[in-house]
N, C-alpha and C. Protein backbone atom coordinates (compact mmCIF):
# COMPACT_ATOMS: atom_id res chain seq x y z
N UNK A 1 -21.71 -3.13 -31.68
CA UNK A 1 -20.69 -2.59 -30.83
C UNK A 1 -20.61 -1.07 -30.97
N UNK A 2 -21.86 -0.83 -31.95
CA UNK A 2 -21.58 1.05 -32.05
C UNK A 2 -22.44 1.62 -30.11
N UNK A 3 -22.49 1.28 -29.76
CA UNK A 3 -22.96 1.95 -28.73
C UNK A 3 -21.50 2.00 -27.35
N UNK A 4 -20.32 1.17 -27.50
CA UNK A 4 -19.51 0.93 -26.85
C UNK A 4 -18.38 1.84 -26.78
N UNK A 5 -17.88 1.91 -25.38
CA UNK A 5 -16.30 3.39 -25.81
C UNK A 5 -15.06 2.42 -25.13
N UNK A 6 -14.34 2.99 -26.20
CA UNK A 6 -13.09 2.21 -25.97
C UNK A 6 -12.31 2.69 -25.03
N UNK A 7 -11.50 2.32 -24.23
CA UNK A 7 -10.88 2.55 -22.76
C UNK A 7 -9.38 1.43 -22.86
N UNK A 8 -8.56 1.90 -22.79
CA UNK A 8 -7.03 1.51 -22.96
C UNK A 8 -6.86 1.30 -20.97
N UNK A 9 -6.63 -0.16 -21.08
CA UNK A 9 -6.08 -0.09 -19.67
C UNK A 9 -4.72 -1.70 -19.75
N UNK A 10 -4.21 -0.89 -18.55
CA UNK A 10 -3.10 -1.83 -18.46
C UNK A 10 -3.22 -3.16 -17.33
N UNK A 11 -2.58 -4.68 -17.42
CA UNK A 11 -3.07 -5.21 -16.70
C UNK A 11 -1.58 -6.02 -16.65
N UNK A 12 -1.56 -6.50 -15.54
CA UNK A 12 0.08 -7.14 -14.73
C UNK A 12 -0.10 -8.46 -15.62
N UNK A 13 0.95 -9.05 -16.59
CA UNK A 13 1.16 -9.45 -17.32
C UNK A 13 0.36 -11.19 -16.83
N UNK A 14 1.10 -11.27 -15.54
CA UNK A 14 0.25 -12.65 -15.12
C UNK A 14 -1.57 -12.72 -14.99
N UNK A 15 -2.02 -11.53 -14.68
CA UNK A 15 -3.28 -11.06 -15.02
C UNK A 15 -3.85 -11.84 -16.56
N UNK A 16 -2.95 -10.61 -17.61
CA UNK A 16 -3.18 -10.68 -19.10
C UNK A 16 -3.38 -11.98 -19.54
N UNK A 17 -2.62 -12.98 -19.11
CA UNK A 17 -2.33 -14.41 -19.49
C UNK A 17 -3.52 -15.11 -19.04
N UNK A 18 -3.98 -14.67 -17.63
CA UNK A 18 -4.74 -15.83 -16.96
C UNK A 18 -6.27 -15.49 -17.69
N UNK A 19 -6.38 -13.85 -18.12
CA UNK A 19 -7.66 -13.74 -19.04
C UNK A 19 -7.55 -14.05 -20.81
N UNK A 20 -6.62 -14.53 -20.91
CA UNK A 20 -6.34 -14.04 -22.23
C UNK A 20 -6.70 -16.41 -22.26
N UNK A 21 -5.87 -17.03 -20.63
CA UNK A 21 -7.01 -18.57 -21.33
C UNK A 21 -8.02 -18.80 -20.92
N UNK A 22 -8.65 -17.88 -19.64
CA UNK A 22 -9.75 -17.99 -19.08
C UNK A 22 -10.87 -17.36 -21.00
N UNK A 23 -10.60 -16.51 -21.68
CA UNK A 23 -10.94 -16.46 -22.66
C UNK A 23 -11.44 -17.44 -23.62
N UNK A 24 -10.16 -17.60 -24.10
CA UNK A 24 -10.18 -18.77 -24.94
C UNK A 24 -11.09 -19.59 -24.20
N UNK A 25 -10.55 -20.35 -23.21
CA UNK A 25 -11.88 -21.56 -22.38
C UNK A 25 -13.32 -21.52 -22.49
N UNK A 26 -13.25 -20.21 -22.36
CA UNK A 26 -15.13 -20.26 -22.29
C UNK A 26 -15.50 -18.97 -23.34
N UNK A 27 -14.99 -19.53 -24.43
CA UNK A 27 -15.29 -18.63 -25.57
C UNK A 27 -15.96 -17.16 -25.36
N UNK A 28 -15.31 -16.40 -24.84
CA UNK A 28 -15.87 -14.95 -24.47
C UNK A 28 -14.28 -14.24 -24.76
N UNK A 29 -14.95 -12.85 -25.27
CA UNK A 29 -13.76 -11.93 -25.43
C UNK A 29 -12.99 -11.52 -23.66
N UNK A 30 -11.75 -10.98 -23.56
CA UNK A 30 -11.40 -10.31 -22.57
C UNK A 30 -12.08 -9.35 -22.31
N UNK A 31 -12.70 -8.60 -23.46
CA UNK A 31 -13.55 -7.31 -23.27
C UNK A 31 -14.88 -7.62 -22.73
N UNK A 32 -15.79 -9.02 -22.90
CA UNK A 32 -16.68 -9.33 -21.95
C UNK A 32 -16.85 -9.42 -20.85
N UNK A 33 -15.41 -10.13 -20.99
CA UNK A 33 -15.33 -10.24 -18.79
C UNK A 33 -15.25 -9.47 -18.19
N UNK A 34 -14.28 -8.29 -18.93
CA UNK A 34 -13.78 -7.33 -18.30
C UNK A 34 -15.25 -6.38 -17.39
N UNK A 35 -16.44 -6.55 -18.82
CA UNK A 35 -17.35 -5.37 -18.50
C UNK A 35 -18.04 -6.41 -17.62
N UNK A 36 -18.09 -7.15 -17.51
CA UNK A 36 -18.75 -8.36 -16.38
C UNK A 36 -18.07 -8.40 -15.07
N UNK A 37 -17.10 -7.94 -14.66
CA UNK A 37 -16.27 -7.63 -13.46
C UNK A 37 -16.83 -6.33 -12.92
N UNK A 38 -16.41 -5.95 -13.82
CA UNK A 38 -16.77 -4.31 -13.41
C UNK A 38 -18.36 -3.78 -12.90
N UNK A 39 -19.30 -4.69 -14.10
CA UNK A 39 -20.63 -4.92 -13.71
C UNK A 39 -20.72 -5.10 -12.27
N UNK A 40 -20.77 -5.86 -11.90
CA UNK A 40 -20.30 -6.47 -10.71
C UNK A 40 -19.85 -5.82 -9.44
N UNK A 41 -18.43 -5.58 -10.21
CA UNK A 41 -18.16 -4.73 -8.58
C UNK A 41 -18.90 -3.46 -8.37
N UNK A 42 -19.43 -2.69 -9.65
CA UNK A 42 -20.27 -1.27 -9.65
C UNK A 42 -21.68 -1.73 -8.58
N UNK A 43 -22.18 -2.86 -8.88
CA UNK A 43 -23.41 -3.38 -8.22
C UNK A 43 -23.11 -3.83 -6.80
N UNK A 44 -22.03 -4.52 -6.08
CA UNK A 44 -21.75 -4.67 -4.86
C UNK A 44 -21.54 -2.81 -4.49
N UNK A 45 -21.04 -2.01 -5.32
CA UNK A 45 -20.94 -0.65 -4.30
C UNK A 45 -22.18 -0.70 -4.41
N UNK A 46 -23.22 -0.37 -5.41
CA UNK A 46 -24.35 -0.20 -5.31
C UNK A 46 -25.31 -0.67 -4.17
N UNK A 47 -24.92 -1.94 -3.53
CA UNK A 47 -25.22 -2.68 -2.66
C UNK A 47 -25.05 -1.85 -1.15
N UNK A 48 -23.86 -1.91 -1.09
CA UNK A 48 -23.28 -1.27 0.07
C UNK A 48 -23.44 0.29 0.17
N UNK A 49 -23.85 1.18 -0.87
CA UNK A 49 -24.60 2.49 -0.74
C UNK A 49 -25.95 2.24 -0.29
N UNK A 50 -26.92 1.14 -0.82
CA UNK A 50 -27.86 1.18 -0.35
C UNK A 50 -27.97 0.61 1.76
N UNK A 51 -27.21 -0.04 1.82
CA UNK A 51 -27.02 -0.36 3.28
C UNK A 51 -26.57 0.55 4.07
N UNK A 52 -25.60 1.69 3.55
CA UNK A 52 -25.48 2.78 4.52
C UNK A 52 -26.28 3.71 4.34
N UNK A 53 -27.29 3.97 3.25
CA UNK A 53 -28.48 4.52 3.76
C UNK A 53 -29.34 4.26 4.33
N UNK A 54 -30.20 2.75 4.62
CA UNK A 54 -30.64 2.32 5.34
C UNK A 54 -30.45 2.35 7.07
N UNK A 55 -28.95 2.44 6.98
CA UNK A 55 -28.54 2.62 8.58
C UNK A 55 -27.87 3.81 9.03
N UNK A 56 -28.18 4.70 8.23
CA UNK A 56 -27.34 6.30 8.58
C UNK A 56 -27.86 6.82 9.90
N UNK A 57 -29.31 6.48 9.95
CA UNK A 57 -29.90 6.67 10.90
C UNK A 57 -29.84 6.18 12.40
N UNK A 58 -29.08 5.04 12.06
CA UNK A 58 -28.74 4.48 13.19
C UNK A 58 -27.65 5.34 14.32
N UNK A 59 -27.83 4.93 15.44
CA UNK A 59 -27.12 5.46 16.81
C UNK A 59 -25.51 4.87 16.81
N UNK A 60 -24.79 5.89 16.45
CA UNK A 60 -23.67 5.26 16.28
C UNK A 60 -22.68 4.61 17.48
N UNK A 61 -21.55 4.19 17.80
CA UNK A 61 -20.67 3.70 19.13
C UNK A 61 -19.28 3.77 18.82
N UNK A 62 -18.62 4.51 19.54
CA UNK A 62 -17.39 4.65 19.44
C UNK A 62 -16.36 3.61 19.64
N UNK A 63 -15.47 3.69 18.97
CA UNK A 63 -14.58 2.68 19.26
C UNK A 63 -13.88 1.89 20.86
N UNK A 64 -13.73 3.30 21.34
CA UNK A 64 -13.46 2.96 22.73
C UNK A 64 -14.54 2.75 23.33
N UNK A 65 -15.84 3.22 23.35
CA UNK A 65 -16.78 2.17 24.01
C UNK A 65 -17.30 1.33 23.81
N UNK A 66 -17.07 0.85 22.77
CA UNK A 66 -17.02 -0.75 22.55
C UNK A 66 -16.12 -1.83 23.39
N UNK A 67 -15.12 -1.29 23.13
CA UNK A 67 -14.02 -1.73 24.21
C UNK A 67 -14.28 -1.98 25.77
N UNK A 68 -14.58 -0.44 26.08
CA UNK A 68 -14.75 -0.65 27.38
C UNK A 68 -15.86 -1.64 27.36
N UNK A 69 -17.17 -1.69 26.70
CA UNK A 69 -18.22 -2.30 27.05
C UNK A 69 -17.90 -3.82 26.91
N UNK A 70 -17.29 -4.17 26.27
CA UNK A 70 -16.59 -5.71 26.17
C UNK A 70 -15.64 -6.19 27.44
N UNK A 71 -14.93 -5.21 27.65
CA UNK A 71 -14.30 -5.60 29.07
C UNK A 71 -14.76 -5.94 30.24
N UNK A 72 -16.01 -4.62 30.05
CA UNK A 72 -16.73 -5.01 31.53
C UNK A 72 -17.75 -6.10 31.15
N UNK A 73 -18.09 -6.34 29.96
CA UNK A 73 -18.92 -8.05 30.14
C UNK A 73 -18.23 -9.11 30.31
N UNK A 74 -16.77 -9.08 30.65
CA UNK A 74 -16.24 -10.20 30.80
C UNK A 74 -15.45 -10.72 28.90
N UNK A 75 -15.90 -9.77 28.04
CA UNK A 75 -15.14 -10.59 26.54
C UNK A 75 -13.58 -10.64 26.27
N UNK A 76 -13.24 -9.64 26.72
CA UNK A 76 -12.01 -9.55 26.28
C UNK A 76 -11.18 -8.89 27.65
């Protein structure tokens, strides 16, 4: 654990509880999950940075002509 930094955070008490038996249950610290969440959500942005570079390039459409263009096909 010498490679790890400690970080003080606060969590809504019904939170605390629901990790503190989700813990216990499946024998893992709160501090595992925690970095396993976070893993996680860092990799879905990671995800979604790579998709808006892929399509930056793309031809963009404004909101209102979307609209209009839906009206006049009959969608909405």
């Amino acid at each position: 654990m010498d490679d790890f930094k400690r970080a003080t955070i606060y969590f809504d008490p019904a939170v605390h509880q629901a990790l503190r038996l989700k813990a216990a249950e499946t024998d893992r610290s709160i501090s595992a999950m925690v970095n396993d969440a976070v893993r996680v959500a860092l990799a879905e942005d990671a995800e979604d940075l790579d998709a808006y570079d892929r399509r930056k390039s793309e031809r963009g459409i404004s909101f209102e002509s979307l609209v209009r263009d839906l009206r006049k096909r009959g969608r909405i």
